[in-house]
C-alpha atoms as a PDB file:
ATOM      1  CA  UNK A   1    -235.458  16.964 220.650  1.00  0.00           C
ATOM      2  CA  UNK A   2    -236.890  20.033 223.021  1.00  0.00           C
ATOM      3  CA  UNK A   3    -235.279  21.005 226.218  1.00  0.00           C
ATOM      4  CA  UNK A   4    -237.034  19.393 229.227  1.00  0.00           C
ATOM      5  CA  UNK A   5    -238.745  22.063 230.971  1.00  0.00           C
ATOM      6  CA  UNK A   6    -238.404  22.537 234.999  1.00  0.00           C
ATOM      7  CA  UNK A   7    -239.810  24.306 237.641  1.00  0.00           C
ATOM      8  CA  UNK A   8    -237.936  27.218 239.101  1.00  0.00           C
ATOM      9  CA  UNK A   9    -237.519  25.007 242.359  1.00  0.00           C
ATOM     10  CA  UNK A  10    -236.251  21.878 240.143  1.00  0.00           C
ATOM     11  CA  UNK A  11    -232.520  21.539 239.500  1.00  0.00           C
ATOM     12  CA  UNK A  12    -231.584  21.945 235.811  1.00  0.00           C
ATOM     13  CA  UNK A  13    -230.082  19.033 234.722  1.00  0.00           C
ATOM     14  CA  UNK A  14    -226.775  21.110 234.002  1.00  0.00           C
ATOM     15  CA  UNK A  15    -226.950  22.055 237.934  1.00  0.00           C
ATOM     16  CA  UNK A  16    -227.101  18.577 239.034  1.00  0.00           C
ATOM     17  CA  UNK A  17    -223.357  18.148 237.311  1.00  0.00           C
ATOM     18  CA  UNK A  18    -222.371  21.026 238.710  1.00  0.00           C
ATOM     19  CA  UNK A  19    -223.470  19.940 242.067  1.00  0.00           C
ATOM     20  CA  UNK A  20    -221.851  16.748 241.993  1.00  0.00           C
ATOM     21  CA  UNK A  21    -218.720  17.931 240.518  1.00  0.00           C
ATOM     22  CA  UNK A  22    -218.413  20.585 243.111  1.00  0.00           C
ATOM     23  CA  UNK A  23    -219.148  18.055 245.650  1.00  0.00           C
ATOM     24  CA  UNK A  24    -216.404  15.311 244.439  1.00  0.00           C
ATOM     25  CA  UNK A  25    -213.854  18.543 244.285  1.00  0.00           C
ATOM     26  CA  UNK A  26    -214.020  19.374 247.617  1.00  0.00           C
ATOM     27  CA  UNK A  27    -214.141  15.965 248.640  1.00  0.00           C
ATOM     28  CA  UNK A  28    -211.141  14.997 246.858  1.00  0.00           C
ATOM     29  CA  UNK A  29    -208.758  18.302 246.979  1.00  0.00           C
ATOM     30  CA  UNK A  30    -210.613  20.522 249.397  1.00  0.00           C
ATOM     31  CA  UNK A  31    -211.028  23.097 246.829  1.00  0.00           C
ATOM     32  CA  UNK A  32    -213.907  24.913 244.943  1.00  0.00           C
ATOM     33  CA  UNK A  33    -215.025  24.651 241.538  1.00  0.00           C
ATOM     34  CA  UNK A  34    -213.517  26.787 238.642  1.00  0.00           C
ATOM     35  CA  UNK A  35    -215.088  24.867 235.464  1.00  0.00           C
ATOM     36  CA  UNK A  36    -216.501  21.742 234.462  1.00  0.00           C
ATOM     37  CA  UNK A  37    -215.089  20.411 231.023  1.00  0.00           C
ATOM     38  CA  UNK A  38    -216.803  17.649 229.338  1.00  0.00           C
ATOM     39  CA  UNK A  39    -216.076  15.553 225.772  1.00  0.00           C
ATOM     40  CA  UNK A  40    -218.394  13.921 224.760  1.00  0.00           C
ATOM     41  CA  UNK A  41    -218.744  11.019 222.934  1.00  0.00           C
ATOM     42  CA  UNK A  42    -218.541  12.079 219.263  1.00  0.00           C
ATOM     43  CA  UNK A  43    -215.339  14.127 220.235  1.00  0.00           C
ATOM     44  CA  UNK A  44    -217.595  17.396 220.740  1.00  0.00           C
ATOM     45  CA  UNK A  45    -216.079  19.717 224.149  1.00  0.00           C
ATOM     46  CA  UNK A  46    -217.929  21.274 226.256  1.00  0.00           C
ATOM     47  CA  UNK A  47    -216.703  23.858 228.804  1.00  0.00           C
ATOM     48  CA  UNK A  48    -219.132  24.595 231.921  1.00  0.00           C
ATOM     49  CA  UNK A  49    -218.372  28.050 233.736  1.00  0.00           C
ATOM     50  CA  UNK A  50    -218.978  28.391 237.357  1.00  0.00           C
ATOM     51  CA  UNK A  51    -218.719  31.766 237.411  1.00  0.00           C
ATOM     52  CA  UNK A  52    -222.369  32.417 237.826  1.00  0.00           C
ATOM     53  CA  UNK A  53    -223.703  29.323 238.721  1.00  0.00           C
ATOM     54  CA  UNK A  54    -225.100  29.195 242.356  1.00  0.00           C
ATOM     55  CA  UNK A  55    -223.774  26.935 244.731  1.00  0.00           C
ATOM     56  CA  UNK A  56    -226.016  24.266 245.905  1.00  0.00           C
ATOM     57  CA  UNK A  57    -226.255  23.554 248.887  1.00  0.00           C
ATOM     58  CA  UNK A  58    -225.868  27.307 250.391  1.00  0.00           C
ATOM     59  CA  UNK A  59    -223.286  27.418 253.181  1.00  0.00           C
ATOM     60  CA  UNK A  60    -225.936  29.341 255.163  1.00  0.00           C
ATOM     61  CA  UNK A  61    -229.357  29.335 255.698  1.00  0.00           C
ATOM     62  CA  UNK A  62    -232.446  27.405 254.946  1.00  0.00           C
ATOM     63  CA  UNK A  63    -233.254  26.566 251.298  1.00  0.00           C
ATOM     64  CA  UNK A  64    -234.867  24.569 248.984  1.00  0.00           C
ATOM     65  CA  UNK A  65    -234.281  23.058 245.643  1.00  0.00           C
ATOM     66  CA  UNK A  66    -236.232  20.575 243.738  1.00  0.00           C
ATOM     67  CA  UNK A  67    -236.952  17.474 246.292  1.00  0.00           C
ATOM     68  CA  UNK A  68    -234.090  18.563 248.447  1.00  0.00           C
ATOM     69  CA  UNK A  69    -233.916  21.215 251.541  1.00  0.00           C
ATOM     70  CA  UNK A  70    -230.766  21.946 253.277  1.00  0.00           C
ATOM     71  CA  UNK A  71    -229.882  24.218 255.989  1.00  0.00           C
ATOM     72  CA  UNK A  72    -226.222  25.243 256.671  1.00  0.00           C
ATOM     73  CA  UNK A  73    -225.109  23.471 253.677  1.00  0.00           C
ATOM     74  CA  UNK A  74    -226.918  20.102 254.280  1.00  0.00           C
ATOM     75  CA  UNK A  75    -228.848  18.586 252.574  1.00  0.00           C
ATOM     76  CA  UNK A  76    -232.399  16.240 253.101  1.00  0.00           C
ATOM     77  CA  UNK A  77    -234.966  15.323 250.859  1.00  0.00           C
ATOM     78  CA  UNK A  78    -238.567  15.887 251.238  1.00  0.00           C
ATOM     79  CA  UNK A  79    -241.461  14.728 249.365  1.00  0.00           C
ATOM     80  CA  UNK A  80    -245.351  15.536 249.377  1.00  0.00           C
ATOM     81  CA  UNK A  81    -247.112  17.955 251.386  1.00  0.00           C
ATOM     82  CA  UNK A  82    -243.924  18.517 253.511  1.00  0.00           C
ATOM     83  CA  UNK A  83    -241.952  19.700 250.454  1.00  0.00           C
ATOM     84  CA  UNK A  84    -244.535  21.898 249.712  1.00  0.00           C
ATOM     85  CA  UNK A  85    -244.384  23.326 253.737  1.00  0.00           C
ATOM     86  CA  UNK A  86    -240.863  23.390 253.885  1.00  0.00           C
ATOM     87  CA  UNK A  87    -241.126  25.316 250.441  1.00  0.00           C
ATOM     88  CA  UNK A  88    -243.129  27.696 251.369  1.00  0.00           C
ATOM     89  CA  UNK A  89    -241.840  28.327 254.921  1.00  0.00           C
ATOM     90  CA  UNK A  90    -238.658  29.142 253.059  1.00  0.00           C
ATOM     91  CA  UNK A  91    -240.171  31.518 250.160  1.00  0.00           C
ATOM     92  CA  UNK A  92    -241.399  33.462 253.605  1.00  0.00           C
ATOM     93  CA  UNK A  93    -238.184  33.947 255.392  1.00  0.00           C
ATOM     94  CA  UNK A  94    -238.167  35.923 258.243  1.00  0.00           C
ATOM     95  CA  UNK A  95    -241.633  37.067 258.122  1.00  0.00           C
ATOM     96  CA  UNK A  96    -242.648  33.529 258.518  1.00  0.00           C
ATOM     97  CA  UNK A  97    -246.612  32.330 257.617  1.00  0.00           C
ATOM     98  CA  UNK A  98    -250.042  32.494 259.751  1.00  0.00           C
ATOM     99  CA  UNK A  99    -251.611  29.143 259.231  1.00  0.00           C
ATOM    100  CA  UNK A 100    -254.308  30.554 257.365  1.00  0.00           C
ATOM    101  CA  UNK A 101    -251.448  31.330 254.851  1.00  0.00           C
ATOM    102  CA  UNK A 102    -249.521  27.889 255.146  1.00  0.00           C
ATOM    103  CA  UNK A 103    -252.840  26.427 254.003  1.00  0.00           C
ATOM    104  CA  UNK A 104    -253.787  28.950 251.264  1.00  0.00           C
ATOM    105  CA  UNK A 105    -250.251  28.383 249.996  1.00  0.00           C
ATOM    106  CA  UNK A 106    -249.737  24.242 250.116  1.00  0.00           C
ATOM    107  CA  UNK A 107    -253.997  23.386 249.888  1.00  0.00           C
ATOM    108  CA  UNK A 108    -256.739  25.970 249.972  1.00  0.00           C
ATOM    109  CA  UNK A 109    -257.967  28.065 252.756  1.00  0.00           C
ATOM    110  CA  UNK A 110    -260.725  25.341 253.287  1.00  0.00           C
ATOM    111  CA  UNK A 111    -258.164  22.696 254.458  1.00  0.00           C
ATOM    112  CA  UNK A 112    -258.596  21.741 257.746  1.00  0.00           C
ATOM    113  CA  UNK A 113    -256.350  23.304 260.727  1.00  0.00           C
ATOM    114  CA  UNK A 114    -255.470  19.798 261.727  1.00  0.00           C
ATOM    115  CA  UNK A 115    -253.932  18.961 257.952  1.00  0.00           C
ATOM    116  CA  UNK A 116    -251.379  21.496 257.928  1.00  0.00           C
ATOM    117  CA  UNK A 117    -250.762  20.971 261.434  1.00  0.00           C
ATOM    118  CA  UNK A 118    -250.274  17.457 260.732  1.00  0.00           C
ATOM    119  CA  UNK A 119    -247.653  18.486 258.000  1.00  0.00           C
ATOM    120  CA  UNK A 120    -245.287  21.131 260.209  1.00  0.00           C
ATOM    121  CA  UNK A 121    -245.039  18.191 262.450  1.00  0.00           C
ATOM    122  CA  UNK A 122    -243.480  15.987 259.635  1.00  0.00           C
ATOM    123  CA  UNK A 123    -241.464  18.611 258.140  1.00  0.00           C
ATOM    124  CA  UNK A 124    -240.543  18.808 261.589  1.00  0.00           C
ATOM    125  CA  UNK A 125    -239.634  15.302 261.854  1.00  0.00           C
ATOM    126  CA  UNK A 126    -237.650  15.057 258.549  1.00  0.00           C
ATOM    127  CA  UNK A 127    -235.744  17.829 258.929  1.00  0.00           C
ATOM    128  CA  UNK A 128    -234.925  16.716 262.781  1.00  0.00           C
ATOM    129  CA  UNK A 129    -233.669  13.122 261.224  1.00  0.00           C
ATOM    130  CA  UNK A 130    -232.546  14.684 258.235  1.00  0.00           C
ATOM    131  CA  UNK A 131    -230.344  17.304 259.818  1.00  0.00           C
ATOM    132  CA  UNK A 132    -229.732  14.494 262.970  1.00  0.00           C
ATOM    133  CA  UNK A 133    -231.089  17.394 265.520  1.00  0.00           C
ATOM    134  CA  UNK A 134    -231.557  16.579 269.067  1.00  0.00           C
ATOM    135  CA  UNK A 135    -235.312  16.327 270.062  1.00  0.00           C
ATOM    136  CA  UNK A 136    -235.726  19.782 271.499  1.00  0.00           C
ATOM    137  CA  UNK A 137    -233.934  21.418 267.982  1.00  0.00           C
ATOM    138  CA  UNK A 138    -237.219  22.786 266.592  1.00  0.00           C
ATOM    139  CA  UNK A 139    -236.409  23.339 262.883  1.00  0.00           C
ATOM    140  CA  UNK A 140    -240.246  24.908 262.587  1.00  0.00           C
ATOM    141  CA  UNK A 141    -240.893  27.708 264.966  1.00  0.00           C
ATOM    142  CA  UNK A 142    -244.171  29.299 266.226  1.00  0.00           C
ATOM    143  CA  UNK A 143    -243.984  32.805 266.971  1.00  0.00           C
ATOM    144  CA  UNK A 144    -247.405  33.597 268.667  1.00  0.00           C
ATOM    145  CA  UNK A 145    -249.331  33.050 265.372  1.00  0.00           C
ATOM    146  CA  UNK A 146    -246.676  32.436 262.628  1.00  0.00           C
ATOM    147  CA  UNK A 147    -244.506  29.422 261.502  1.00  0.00           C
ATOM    148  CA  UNK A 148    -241.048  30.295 260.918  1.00  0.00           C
ATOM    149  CA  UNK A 149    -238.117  28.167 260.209  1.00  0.00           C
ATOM    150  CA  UNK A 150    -235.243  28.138 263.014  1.00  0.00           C
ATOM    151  CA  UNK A 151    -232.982  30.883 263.186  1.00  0.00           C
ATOM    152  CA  UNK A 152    -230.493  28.800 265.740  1.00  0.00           C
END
Protein backbone atom coordinates (compact mmCIF):
# COMPACT_ATOMS: atom_id res chain seq x y z
CA UNK A 1 0.00 0.00 0.00
CA UNK A 2 1.57 3.69 -1.03
CA UNK A 3 2.46 6.25 1.50
CA UNK A 4 -0.34 8.84 1.93
CA UNK A 5 0.88 11.93 0.50
CA UNK A 6 0.61 15.46 2.51
CA UNK A 7 1.00 18.88 2.03
CA UNK A 8 4.07 20.59 3.37
CA UNK A 9 1.64 22.42 5.91
CA UNK A 10 -0.08 18.90 6.90
CA UNK A 11 1.39 16.94 9.80
CA UNK A 12 2.92 13.59 8.74
CA UNK A 13 1.26 11.05 10.37
CA UNK A 14 4.67 10.07 12.15
CA UNK A 15 4.61 13.87 13.54
CA UNK A 16 1.28 13.57 14.99
CA UNK A 17 2.90 10.64 17.43
CA UNK A 18 5.56 12.58 18.02
CA UNK A 19 3.43 15.44 19.00
CA UNK A 20 1.37 13.62 21.29
CA UNK A 21 4.08 11.72 22.84
CA UNK A 22 6.00 14.85 23.49
CA UNK A 23 2.94 16.34 24.83
CA UNK A 24 1.99 13.32 27.39
CA UNK A 25 5.97 13.53 28.45
CA UNK A 26 5.94 16.77 29.60
CA UNK A 27 2.69 16.41 31.02
CA UNK A 28 3.53 13.48 32.98
CA UNK A 29 7.44 14.01 34.01
CA UNK A 30 8.07 17.56 32.91
CA UNK A 31 10.67 16.46 30.58
CA UNK A 32 11.38 16.50 26.76
CA UNK A 33 11.37 13.86 24.32
CA UNK A 34 14.50 11.65 23.57
CA UNK A 35 12.78 8.73 21.38
CA UNK A 36 9.64 7.18 20.70
CA UNK A 37 9.80 3.24 20.68
CA UNK A 38 6.99 1.34 19.32
CA UNK A 39 6.21 -2.77 18.91
CA UNK A 40 3.97 -3.46 17.02
CA UNK A 41 1.66 -6.00 16.77
CA UNK A 42 3.44 -8.83 14.90
CA UNK A 43 6.43 -8.33 17.39
CA UNK A 44 8.20 -5.89 14.75
CA UNK A 45 10.19 -2.60 16.88
CA UNK A 46 10.30 0.43 15.84
CA UNK A 47 12.57 3.17 17.25
CA UNK A 48 11.51 6.97 16.46
CA UNK A 49 14.49 9.57 16.87
CA UNK A 50 13.77 13.02 17.95
CA UNK A 51 16.82 14.25 17.16
CA UNK A 52 15.70 16.10 14.12
CA UNK A 53 12.23 16.17 14.37
CA UNK A 54 10.75 19.73 14.94
CA UNK A 55 8.87 20.47 17.84
CA UNK A 56 5.31 21.24 17.34
CA UNK A 57 3.96 23.63 18.75
CA UNK A 58 7.10 26.20 18.62
CA UNK A 59 7.76 27.76 22.03
CA UNK A 60 7.86 31.09 20.16
CA UNK A 61 6.25 32.73 17.57
CA UNK A 62 3.36 32.41 15.24
CA UNK A 63 3.03 29.23 13.13
CA UNK A 64 1.05 27.05 11.33
CA UNK A 65 0.68 23.40 10.73
CA UNK A 66 -1.96 21.50 8.98
CA UNK A 67 -5.51 22.78 10.52
CA UNK A 68 -3.75 24.06 13.57
CA UNK A 69 -1.99 27.66 14.34
CA UNK A 70 -0.33 28.35 17.54
CA UNK A 71 1.48 31.23 18.84
CA UNK A 72 3.84 30.95 21.88
CA UNK A 73 3.40 27.33 21.95
CA UNK A 74 -0.46 27.20 21.76
CA UNK A 75 -2.28 25.82 19.83
CA UNK A 76 -6.00 26.61 17.85
CA UNK A 77 -7.47 25.22 14.96
CA UNK A 78 -8.63 26.99 11.97
CA UNK A 79 -10.53 25.94 9.05
CA UNK A 80 -11.53 27.59 5.58
CA UNK A 81 -10.60 30.83 4.31
CA UNK A 82 -9.15 31.78 7.77
CA UNK A 83 -6.62 28.91 7.62
CA UNK A 84 -5.68 29.99 4.46
CA UNK A 85 -5.19 33.94 6.02
CA UNK A 86 -3.62 32.88 8.99
CA UNK A 87 -1.34 30.73 6.58
CA UNK A 88 -0.33 33.11 4.62
CA UNK A 89 0.05 35.96 7.15
CA UNK A 90 2.55 33.57 8.67
CA UNK A 91 4.56 32.49 5.34
CA UNK A 92 5.01 36.61 5.33
CA UNK A 93 6.47 37.22 8.68
CA UNK A 94 7.62 40.42 9.41
CA UNK A 95 7.12 41.93 6.13
CA UNK A 96 3.50 41.29 6.55
CA UNK A 97 0.90 41.42 3.21
CA UNK A 98 -0.90 44.50 1.30
CA UNK A 99 -4.41 43.33 0.79
CA UNK A 100 -3.98 43.18 -2.76
CA UNK A 101 -1.52 40.33 -1.79
CA UNK A 102 -3.75 38.63 1.01
CA UNK A 103 -6.25 38.23 -1.83
CA UNK A 104 -3.89 37.15 -4.67
CA UNK A 105 -2.57 34.63 -2.15
CA UNK A 106 -5.99 33.00 -0.39
CA UNK A 107 -8.56 33.94 -3.77
CA UNK A 108 -7.52 35.93 -6.81
CA UNK A 109 -6.80 39.53 -7.17
CA UNK A 110 -10.51 39.91 -8.38
CA UNK A 111 -11.94 39.05 -4.90
CA UNK A 112 -13.64 41.67 -3.44
CA UNK A 113 -11.91 44.05 -0.66
CA UNK A 114 -14.79 43.29 1.61
CA UNK A 115 -14.07 39.20 1.39
CA UNK A 116 -10.73 39.26 2.72
CA UNK A 117 -11.64 41.87 5.02
CA UNK A 118 -14.36 39.77 6.18
CA UNK A 119 -11.74 36.91 6.77
CA UNK A 120 -8.85 38.99 8.95
CA UNK A 121 -11.77 39.73 11.10
CA UNK A 122 -12.43 35.95 11.76
CA UNK A 123 -8.95 34.95 11.93
CA UNK A 124 -9.08 37.68 14.24
CA UNK A 125 -11.81 36.28 16.20
CA UNK A 126 -10.47 32.66 16.38
CA UNK A 127 -7.28 33.38 17.29
CA UNK A 128 -8.70 35.99 20.11
CA UNK A 129 -10.96 32.87 21.53
CA UNK A 130 -8.49 30.50 20.59
CA UNK A 131 -5.56 32.09 22.35
CA UNK A 132 -8.40 33.54 25.19
CA UNK A 133 -6.99 37.29 24.36
CA UNK A 134 -8.64 40.20 25.87
CA UNK A 135 -10.71 42.25 23.29
CA UNK A 136 -8.17 44.93 22.55
CA UNK A 137 -5.22 41.90 21.90
CA UNK A 138 -5.18 42.34 18.11
CA UNK A 139 -3.57 39.08 16.89
CA UNK A 140 -3.82 40.73 13.08
CA UNK A 141 -2.15 44.05 12.79
CA UNK A 142 -2.46 46.86 10.17
CA UNK A 143 0.54 48.75 9.59
CA UNK A 144 -0.62 51.69 7.30
CA UNK A 145 -1.27 49.30 4.34
CA UNK A 146 -0.07 45.80 5.45
CA UNK A 147 -1.52 42.95 7.66
CA UNK A 148 0.88 41.59 9.99
CA UNK A 149 0.45 39.18 12.75
CA UNK A 150 1.11 40.59 16.45
CA UNK A 151 4.46 41.00 17.56
CA UNK A 152 3.21 41.56 21.46
Amino acid sequence: MPAAKHSPEDPAPDHLLIDTARQYARRVAGQELQQVALTLADGAKHILDMAGAPEWPPMRGWSVRGDQGSRNGEIFRLTGKPLAVFTALVRAGDDGLTLLELKRAVWDEHAEDRSAQNAVSKVRRIVREGLKLRADQDPVEIDGERYRLSTA
